[in-house]
Protein backbone atom coordinates (compact mmCIF):
# COMPACT_ATOMS: atom_id res chain seq x y z
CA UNK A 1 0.00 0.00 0.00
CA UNK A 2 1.30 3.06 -1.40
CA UNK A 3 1.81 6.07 1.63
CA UNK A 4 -0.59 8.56 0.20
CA UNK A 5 -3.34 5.90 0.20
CA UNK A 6 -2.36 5.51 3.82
CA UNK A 7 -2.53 9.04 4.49
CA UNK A 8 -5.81 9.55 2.50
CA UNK A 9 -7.64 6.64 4.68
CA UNK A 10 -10.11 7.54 7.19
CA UNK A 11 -11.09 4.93 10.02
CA UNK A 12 -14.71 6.41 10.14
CA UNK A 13 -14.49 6.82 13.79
CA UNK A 14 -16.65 9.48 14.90
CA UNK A 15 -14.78 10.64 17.94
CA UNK A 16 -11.16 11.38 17.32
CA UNK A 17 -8.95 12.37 20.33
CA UNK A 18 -5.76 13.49 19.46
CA UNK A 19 -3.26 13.91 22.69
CA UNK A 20 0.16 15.31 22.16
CA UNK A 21 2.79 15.85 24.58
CA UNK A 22 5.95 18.12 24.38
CA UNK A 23 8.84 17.92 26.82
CA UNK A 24 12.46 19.63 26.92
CA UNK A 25 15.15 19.16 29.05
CA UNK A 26 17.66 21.98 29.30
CA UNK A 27 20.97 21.33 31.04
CA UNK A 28 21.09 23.98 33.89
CA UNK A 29 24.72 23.24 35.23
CA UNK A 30 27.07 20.39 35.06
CA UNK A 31 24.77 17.07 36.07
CA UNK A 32 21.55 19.16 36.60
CA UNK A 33 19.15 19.39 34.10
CA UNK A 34 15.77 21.09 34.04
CA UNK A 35 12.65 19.45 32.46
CA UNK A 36 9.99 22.10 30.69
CA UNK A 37 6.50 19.88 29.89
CA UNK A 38 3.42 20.77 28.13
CA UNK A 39 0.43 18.60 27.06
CA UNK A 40 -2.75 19.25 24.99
CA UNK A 41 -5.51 17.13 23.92
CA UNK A 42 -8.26 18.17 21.42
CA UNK A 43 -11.63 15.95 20.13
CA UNK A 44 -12.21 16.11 16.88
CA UNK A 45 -16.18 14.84 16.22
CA UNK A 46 -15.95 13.62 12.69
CA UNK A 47 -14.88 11.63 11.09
CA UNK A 48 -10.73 12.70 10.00
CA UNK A 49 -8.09 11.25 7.27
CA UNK A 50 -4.69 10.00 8.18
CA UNK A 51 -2.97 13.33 7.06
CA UNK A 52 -5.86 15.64 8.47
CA UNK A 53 -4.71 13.91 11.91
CA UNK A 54 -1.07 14.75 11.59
CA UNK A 55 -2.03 17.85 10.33
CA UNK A 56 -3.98 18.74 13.39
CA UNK A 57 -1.43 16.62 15.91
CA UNK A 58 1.80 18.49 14.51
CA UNK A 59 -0.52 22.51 14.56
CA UNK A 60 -0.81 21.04 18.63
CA UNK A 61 2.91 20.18 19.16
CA UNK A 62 4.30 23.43 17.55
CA UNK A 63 1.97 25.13 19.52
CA UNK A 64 3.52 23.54 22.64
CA UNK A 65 6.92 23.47 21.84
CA UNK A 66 6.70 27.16 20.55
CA UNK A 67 5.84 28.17 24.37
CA UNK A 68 8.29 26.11 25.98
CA UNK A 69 10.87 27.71 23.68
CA UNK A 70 9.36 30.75 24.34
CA UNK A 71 9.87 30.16 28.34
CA UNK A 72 13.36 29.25 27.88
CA UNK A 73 13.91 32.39 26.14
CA UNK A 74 12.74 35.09 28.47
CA UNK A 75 14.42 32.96 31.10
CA UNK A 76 17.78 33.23 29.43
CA UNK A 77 17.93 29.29 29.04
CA UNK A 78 18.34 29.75 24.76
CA UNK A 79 19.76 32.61 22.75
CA UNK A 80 17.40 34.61 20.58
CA UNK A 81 19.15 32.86 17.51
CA UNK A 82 18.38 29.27 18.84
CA UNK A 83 14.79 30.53 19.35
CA UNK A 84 14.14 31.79 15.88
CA UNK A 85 15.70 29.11 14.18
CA UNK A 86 13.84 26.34 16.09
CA UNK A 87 10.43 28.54 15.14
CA UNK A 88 11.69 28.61 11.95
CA UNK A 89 12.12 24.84 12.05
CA UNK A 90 8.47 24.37 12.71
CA UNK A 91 6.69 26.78 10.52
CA UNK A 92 8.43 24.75 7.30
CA UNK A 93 7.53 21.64 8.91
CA UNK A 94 4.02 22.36 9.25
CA UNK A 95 4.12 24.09 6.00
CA UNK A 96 5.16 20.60 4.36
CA UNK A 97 2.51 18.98 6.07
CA UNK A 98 -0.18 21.34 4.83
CA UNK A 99 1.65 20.74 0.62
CA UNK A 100 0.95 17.39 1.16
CA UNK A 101 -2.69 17.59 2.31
CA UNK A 102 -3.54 19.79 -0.23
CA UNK A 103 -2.05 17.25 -2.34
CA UNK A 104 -4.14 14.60 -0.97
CA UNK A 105 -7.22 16.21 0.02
CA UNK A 106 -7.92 19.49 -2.39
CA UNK A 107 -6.28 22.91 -1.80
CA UNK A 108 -7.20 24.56 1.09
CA UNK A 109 -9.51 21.97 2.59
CA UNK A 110 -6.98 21.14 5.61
CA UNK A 111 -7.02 25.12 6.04
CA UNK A 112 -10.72 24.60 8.26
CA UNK A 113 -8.01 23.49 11.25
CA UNK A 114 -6.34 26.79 11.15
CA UNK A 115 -9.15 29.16 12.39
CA UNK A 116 -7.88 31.79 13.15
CA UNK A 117 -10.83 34.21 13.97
CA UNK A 118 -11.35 32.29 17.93
């Protein structure tokens, strides 16, 4: 079975609970480390393909990891440099994510998860 067909596949559940969890640990001084967490969950109640669930799981984790970053930041834990390039690092992969659903699915359909009028 070819990956976009896997991708493209629905399960036709009706509930779809997508849980994602981010975590960090930053080395504070020699032998001590400091672990930054952050968790989200989100119910989707329709029926979803394979790469409208990634889609939707990886929006969640950049979220996350985005404000732990953050954190670290205005705590002096990264440099503004490491910051911007790890944000950069996430906007292009989300942005290769949402190429290959509007491959799959149709331009712009996958764009219904990124509301941004809440």
């Amino acid at each position: 079975m070819k990956m976009d067909s896997i991708l493209s596949a629905g399960l036709k559940e009706q509930n779809n609970v997508i849980k994602v969890k981010y975590k960090k640990t930053v080395l504070i001084k020699s032998y001590e480390t400091e672990v930054f967490e952050a968790e989200s969950e989100i119910c989707i109640d329709k029926p979803i393909t394979g790469i409208e669930r990634i889609f939707i799981q990886n929006i969640l984790e950049a979220q996350l990891e985005y404000g732990i970053f953050a954190n670290l930041l205005s705590k002096g834990m990264i440099t503004q440099h490491e910051f911007a390039q790890r944000k950069e690092t996430l906007e292009s992969e989300i942005e290769a994510i949402k190429e290959k659903a509007d491959t799959l699915l149709g331009k712009g359909k996958i764009d219904e998860y990124l509301d941004t009028q809440v």
